[in-house]
C-alpha atoms as a PDB file:
ATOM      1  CA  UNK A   1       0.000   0.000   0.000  1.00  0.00           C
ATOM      2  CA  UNK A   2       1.071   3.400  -0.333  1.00  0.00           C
ATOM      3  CA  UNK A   3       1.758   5.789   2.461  1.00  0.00           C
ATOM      4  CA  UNK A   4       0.035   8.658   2.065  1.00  0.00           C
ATOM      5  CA  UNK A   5       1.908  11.811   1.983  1.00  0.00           C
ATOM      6  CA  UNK A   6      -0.842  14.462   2.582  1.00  0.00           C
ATOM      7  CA  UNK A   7      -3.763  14.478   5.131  1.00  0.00           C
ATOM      8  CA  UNK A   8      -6.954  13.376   4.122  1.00  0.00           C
ATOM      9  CA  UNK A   9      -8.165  16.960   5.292  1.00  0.00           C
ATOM     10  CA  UNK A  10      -5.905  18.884   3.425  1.00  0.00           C
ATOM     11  CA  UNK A  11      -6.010  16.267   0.450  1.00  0.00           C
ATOM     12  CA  UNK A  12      -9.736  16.758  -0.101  1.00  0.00           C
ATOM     13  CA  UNK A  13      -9.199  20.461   0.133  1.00  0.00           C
ATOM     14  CA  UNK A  14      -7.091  19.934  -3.106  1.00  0.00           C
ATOM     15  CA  UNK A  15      -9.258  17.681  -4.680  1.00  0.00           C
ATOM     16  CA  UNK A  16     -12.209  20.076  -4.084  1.00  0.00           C
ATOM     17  CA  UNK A  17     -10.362  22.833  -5.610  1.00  0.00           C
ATOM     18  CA  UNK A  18      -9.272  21.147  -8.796  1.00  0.00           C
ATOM     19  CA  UNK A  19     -12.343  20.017  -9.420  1.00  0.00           C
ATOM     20  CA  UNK A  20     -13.532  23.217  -9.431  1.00  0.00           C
ATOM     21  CA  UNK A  21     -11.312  24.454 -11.618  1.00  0.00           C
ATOM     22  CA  UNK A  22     -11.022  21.090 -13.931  1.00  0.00           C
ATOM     23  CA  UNK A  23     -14.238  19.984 -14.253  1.00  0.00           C
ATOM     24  CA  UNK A  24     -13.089  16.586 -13.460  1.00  0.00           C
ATOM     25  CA  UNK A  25     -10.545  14.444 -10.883  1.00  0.00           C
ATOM     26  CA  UNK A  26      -8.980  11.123 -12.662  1.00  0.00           C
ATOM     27  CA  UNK A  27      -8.377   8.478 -10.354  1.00  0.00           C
ATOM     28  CA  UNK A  28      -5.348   7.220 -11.248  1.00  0.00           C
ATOM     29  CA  UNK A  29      -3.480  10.766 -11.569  1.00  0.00           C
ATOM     30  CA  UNK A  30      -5.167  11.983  -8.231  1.00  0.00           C
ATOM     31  CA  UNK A  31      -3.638   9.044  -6.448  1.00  0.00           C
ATOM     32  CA  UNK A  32      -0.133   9.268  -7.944  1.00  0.00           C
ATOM     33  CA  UNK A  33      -0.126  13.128  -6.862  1.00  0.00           C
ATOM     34  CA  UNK A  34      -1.385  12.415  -3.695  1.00  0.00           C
ATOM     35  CA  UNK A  35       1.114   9.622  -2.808  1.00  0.00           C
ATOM     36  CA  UNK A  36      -1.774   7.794  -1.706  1.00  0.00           C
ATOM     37  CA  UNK A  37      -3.892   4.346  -3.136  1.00  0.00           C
ATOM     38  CA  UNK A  38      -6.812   4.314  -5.499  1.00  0.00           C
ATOM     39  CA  UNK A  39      -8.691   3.107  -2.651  1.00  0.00           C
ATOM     40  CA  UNK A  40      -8.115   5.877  -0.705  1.00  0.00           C
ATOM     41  CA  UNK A  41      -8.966   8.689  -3.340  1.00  0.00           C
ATOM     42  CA  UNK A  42     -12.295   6.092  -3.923  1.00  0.00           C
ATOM     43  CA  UNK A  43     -13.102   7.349  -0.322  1.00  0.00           C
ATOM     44  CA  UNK A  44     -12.347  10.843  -0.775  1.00  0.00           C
ATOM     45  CA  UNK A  45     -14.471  10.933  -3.839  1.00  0.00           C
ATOM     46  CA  UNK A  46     -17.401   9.071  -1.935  1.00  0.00           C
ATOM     47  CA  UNK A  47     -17.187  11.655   1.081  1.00  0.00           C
ATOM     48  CA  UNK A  48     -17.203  14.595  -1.170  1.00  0.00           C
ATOM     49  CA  UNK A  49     -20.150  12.837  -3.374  1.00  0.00           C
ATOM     50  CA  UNK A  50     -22.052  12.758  -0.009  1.00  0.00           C
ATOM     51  CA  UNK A  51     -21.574  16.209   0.947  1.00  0.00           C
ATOM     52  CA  UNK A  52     -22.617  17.238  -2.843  1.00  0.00           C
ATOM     53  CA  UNK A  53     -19.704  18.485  -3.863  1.00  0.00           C
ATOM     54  CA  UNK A  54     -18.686  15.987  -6.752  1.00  0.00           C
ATOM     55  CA  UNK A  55     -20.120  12.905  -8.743  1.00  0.00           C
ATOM     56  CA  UNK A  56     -18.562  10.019  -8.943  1.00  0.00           C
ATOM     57  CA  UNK A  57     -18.271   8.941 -13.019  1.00  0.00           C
ATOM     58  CA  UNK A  58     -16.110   5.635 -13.801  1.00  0.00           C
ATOM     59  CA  UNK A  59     -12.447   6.308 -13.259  1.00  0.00           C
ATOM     60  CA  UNK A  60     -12.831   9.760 -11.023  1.00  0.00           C
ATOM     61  CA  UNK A  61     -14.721  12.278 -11.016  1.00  0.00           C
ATOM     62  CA  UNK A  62     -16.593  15.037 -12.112  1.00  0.00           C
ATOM     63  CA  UNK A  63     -17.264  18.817 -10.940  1.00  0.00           C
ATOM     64  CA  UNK A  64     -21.561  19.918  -9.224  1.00  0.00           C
ATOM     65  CA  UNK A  65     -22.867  22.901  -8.619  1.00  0.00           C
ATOM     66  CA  UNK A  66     -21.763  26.462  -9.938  1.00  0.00           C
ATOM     67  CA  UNK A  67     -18.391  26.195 -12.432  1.00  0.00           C
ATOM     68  CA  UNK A  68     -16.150  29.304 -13.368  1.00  0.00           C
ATOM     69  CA  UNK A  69     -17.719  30.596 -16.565  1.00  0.00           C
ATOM     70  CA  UNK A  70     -14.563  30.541 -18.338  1.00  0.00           C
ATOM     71  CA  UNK A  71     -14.608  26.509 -17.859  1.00  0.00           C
ATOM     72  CA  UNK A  72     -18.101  26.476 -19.082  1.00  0.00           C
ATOM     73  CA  UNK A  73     -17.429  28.742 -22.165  1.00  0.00           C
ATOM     74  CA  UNK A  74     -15.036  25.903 -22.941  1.00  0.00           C
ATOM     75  CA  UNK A  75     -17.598  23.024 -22.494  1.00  0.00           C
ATOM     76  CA  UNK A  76     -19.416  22.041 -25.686  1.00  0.00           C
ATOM     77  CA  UNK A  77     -17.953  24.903 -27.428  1.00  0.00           C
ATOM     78  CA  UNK A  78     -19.021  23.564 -31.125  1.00  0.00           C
ATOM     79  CA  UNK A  79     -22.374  22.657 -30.006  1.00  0.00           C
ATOM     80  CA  UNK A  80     -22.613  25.992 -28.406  1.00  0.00           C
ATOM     81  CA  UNK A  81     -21.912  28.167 -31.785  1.00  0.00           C
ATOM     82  CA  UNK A  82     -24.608  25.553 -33.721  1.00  0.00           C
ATOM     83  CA  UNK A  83     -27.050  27.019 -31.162  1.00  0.00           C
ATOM     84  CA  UNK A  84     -26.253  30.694 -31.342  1.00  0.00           C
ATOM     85  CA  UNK A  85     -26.592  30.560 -35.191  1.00  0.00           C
ATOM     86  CA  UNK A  86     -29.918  28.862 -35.060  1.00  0.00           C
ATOM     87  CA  UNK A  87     -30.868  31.410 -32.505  1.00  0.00           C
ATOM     88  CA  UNK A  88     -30.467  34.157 -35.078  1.00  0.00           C
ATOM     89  CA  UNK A  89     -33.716  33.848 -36.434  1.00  0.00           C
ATOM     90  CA  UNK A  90     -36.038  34.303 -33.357  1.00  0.00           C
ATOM     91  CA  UNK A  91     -34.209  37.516 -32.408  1.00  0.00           C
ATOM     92  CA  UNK A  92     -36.873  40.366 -33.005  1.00  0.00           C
ATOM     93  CA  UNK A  93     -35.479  43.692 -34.822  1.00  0.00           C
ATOM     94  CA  UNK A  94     -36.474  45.521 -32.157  1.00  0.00           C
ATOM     95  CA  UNK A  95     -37.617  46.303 -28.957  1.00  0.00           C
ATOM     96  CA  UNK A  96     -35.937  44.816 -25.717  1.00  0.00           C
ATOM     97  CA  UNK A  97     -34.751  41.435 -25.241  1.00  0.00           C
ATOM     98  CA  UNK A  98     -33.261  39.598 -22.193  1.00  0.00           C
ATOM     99  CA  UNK A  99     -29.981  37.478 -21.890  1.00  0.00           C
ATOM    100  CA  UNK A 100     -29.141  35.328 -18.987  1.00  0.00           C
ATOM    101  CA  UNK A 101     -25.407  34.903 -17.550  1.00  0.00           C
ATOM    102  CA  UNK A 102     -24.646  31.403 -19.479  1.00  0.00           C
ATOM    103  CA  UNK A 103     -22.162  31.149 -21.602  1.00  0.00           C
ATOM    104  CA  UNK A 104     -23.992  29.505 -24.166  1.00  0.00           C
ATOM    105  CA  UNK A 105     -26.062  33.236 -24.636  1.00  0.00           C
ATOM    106  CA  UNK A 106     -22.645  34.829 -24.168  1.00  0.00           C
ATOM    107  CA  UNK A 107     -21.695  32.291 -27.232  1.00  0.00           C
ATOM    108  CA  UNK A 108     -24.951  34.053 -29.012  1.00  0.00           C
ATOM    109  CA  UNK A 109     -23.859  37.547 -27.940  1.00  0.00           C
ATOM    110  CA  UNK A 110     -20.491  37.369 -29.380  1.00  0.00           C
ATOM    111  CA  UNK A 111     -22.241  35.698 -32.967  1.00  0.00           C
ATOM    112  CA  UNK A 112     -25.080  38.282 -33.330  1.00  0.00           C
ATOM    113  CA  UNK A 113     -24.868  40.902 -35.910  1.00  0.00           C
ATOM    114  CA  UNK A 114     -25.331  44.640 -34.297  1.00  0.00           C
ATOM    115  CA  UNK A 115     -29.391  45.200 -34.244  1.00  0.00           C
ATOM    116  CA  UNK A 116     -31.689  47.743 -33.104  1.00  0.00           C
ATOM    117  CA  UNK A 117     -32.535  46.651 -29.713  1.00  0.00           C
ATOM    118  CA  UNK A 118     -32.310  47.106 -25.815  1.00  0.00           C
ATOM    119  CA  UNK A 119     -30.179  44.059 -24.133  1.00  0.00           C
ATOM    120  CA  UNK A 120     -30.729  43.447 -20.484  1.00  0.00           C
ATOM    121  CA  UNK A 121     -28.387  40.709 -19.325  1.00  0.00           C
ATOM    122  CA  UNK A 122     -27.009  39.171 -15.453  1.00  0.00           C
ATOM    123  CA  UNK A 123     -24.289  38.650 -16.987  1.00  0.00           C
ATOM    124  CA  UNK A 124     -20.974  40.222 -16.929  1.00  0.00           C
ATOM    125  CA  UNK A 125     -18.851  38.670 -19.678  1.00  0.00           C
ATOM    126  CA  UNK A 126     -22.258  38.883 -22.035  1.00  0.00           C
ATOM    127  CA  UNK A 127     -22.591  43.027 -21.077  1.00  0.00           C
ATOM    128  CA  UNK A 128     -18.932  43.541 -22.107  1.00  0.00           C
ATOM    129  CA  UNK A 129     -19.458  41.518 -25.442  1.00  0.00           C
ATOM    130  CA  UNK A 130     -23.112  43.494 -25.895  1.00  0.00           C
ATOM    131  CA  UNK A 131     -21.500  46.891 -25.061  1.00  0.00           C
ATOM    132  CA  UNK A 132     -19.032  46.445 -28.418  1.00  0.00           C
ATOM    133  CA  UNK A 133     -21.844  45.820 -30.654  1.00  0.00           C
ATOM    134  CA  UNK A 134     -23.169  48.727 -32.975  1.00  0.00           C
ATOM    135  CA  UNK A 135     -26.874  50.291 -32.657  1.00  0.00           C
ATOM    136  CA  UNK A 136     -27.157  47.415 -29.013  1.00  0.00           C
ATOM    137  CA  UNK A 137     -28.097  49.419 -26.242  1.00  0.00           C
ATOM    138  CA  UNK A 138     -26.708  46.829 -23.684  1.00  0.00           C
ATOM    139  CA  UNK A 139     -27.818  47.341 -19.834  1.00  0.00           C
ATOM    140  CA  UNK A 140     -26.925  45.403 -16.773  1.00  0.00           C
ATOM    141  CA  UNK A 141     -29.302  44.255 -13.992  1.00  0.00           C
ATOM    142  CA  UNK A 142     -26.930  44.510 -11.248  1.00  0.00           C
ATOM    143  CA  UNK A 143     -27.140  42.477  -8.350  1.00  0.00           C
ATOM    144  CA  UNK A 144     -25.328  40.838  -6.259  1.00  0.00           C
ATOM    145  CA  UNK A 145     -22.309  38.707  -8.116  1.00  0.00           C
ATOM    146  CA  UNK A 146     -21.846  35.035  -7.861  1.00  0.00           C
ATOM    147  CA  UNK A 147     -18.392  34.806  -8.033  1.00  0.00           C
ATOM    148  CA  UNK A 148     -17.837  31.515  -9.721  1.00  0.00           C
ATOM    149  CA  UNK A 149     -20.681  31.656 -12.466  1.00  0.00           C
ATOM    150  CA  UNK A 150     -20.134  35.276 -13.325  1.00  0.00           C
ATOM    151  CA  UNK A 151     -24.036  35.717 -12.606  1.00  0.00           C
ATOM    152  CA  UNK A 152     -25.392  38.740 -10.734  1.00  0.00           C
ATOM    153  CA  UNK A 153     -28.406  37.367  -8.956  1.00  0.00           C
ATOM    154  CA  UNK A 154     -30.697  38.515  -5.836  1.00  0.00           C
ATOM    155  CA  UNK A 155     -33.379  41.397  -5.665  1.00  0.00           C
ATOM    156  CA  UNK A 156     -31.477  43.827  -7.493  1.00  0.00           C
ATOM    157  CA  UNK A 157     -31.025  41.743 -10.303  1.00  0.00           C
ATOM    158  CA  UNK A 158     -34.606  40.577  -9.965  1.00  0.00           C
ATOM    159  CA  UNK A 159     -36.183  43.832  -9.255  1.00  0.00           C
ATOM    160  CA  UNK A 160     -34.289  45.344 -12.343  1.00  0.00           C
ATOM    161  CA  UNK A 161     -35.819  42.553 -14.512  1.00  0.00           C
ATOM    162  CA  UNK A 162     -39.343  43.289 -13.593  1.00  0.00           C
ATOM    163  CA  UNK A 163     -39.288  46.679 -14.279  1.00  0.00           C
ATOM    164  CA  UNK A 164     -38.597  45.540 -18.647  1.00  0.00           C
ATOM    165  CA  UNK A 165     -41.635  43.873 -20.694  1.00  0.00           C
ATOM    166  CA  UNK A 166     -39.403  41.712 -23.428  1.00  0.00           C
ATOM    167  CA  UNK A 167     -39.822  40.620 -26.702  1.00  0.00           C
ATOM    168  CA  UNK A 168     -37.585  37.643 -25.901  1.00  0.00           C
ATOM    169  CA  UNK A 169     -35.458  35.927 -23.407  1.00  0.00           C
ATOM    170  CA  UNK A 170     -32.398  33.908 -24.147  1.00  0.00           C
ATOM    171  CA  UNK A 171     -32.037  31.363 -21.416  1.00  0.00           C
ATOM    172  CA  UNK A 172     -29.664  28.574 -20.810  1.00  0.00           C
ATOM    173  CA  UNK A 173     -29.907  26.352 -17.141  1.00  0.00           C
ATOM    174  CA  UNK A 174     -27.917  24.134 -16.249  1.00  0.00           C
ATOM    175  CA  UNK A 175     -29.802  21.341 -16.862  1.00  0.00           C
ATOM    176  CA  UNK A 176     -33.198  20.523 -18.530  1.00  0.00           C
ATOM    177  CA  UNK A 177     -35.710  17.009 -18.320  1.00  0.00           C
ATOM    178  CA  UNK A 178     -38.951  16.445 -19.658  1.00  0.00           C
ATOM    179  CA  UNK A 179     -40.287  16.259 -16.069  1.00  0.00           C
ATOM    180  CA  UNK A 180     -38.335  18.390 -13.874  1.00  0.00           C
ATOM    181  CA  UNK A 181     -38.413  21.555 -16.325  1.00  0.00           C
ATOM    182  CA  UNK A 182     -34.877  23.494 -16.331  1.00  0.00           C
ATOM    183  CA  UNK A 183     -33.203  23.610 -13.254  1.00  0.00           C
ATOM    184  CA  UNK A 184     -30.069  25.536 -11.880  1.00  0.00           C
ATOM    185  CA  UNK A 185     -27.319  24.693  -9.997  1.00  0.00           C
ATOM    186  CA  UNK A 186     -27.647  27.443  -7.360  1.00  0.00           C
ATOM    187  CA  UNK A 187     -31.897  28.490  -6.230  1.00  0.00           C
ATOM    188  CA  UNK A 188     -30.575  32.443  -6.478  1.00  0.00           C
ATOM    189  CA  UNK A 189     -29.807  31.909 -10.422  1.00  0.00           C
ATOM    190  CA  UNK A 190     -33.239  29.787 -10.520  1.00  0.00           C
ATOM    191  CA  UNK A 191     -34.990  32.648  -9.190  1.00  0.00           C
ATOM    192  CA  UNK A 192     -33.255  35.104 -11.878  1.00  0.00           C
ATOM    193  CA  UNK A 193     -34.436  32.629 -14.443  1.00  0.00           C
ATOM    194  CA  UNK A 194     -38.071  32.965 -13.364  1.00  0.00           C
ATOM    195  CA  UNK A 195     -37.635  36.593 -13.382  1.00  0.00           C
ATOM    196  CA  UNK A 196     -36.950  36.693 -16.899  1.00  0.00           C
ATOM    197  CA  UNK A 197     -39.714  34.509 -17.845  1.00  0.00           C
ATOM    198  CA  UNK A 198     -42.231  36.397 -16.227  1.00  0.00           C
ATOM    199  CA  UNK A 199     -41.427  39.835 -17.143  1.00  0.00           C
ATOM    200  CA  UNK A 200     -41.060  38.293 -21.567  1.00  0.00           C
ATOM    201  CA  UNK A 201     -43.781  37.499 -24.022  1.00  0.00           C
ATOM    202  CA  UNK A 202     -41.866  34.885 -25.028  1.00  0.00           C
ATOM    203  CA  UNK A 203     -38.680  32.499 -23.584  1.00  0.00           C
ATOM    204  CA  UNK A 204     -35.879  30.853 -26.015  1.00  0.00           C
ATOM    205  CA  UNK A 205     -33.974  28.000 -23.763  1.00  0.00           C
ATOM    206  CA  UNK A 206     -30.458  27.451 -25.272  1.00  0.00           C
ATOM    207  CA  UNK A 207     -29.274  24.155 -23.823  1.00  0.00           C
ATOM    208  CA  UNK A 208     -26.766  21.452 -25.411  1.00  0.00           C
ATOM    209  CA  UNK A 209     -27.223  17.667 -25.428  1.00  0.00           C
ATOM    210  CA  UNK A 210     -25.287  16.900 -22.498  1.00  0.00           C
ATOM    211  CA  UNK A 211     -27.898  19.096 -20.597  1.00  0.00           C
ATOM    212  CA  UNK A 212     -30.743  16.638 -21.489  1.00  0.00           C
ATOM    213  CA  UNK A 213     -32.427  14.479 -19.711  1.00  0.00           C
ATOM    214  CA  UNK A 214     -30.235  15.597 -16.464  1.00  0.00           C
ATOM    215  CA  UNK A 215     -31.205  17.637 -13.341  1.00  0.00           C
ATOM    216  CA  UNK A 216     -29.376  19.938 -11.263  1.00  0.00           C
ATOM    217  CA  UNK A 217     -30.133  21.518  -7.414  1.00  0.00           C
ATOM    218  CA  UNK A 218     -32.952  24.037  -8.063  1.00  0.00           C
ATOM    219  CA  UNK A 219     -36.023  23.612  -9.972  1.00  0.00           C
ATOM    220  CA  UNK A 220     -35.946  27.284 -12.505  1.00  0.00           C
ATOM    221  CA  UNK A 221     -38.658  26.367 -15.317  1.00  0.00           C
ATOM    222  CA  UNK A 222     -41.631  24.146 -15.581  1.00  0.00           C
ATOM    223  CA  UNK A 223     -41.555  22.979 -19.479  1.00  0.00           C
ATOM    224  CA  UNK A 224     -44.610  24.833 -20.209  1.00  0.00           C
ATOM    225  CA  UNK A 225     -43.258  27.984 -19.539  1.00  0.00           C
ATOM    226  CA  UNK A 226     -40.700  27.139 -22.493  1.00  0.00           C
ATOM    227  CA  UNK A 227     -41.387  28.322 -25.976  1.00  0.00           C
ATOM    228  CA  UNK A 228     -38.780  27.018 -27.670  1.00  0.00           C
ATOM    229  CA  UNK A 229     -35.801  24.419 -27.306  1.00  0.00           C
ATOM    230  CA  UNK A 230     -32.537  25.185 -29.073  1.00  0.00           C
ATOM    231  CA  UNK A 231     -30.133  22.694 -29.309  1.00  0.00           C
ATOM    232  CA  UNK A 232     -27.545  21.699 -31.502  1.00  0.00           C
ATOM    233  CA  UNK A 233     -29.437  18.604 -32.767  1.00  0.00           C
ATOM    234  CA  UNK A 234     -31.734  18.279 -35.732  1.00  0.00           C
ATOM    235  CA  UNK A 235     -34.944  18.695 -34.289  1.00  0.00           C
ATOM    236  CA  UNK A 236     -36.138  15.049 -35.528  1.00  0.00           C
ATOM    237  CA  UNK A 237     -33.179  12.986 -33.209  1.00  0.00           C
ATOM    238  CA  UNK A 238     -34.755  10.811 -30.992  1.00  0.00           C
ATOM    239  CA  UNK A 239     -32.727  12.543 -28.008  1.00  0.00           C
ATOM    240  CA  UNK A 240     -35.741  15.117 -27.968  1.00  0.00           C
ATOM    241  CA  UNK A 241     -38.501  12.943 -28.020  1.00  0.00           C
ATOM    242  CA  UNK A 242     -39.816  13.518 -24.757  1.00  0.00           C
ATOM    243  CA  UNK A 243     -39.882  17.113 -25.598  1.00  0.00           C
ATOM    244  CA  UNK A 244     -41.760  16.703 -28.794  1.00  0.00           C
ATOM    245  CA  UNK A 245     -44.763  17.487 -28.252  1.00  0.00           C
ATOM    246  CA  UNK A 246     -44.395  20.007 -25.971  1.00  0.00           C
ATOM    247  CA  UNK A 247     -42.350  22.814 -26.729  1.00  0.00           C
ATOM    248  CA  UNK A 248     -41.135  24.015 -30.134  1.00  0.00           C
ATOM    249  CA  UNK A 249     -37.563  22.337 -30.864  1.00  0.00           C
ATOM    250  CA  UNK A 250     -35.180  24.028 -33.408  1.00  0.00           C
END
């Protein structure tokens, strides 16, 4: 067996923290770091699965909750820029339109040609990229910030929403089923999510196919309150079945 080198405290500290900035923990390369056994990093993955902090996946581990936006603009990134150009299409030439903090919108932000309308967005990253873009008045809600999402969330954020009525929102959560609705990984960015949908006529969800058929910590969005689906799939692949017939797919 192999003597471990660090304490289990400290060593799940580390673990914890690359995670978070990873996205994942690999077995194998956690335990050779560590000077510890696969059995013993099995362990530390199974307490920190417990306290919600990771899922175990075979060989490691992978990353819950909120992730630094700049490892989520890096997730998907493809399927992300298939979305944003089929989004085109369903953004109106003017009036005022709402973008969430994902970086899936941010992906559509940084793709959309300047336009003639008012852009209210939580996020930061997404105001900067609105803010270059000609004839876009781009305003931001404000709030407090959630540090590793890049969101701005809480009744600033929400009261600032409520005072727009929007052509459109651009939503992505961080996960979406056919039963649970969207959900978020934090209840402050749910709550920003329903904001948004009540305060547009209409609500775009931008989500990828690793967000289907998944659930994360805090229920956002029934699937009725969707309009349409975006994803980068053709609308006919059997993945979206159980959303068929009950939101528009594109």
């Amino acid at each position: 067996m192999i003597a471990s080198s660090v304490p289990a405290e400290a060593r799940r500290t580390r673990l914890h923290a690359l995670l978070e900035r990873e996205g994942a923990v690999i077995l194998a390369d956690a335990a050779k770091s560590y000077g510890v056994s696969a059995m013993t990093i099995r362990r530390d993955l199974f307490e920190m699965e417990q306290a919600g902090l990771a899922r175990r996946v075979r060989g490691g581990a992978v990353a819950v909750g909120p992730q630094l936006f700049q490892r989520r603009q890096q997730k998907a990134a493809s399927a992300k820029r298939a979305i944003a150009l089929k989004m085109f299409p369903l953004l109106p030439r003017t009036g005022a339109v709402a973008m969430d903090a994902s970086s899936t919108v941010h992906r559509f932000a940084v793709e959309m040609e300047p336009a003639d309308l008012t852009i209210l967005t939580s996020g930061i990253e997404t105001f900067s990229v609105l803010s270059t873009k000609k004839d876009v008045r781009a305003i931001l809600t404000g709030g407090e910030l959630e540090r590793r999402t890049g969101a701005l969330v809480g009744p600033v954020a929400q009261r600032t929403i409520r005072d727009f009525v929007f052509v459109r929102a651009f939503v992505s959560p961080t996960c979406i089923d056919p039963e649970l609705g969207a959900t978020e990984s934090t209840a402050d960015g749910a709550e920003v999510k329903r904001a948004l949908r009540l305060a547009a006529r209409s609500l775009v969800v931008a989500a990828d196919s690793t967000k289907l058929n998944e659930a994360s910590a805090a229920r956002a969005l029934d699937l009725t309150d969707i309009d349409v689906l975006v994803t980068e799939l053709d609308p006919n692949d059997a993945s979206l079945d159980a959303y068929r017939d009950r939101v528009e797919l594109l």
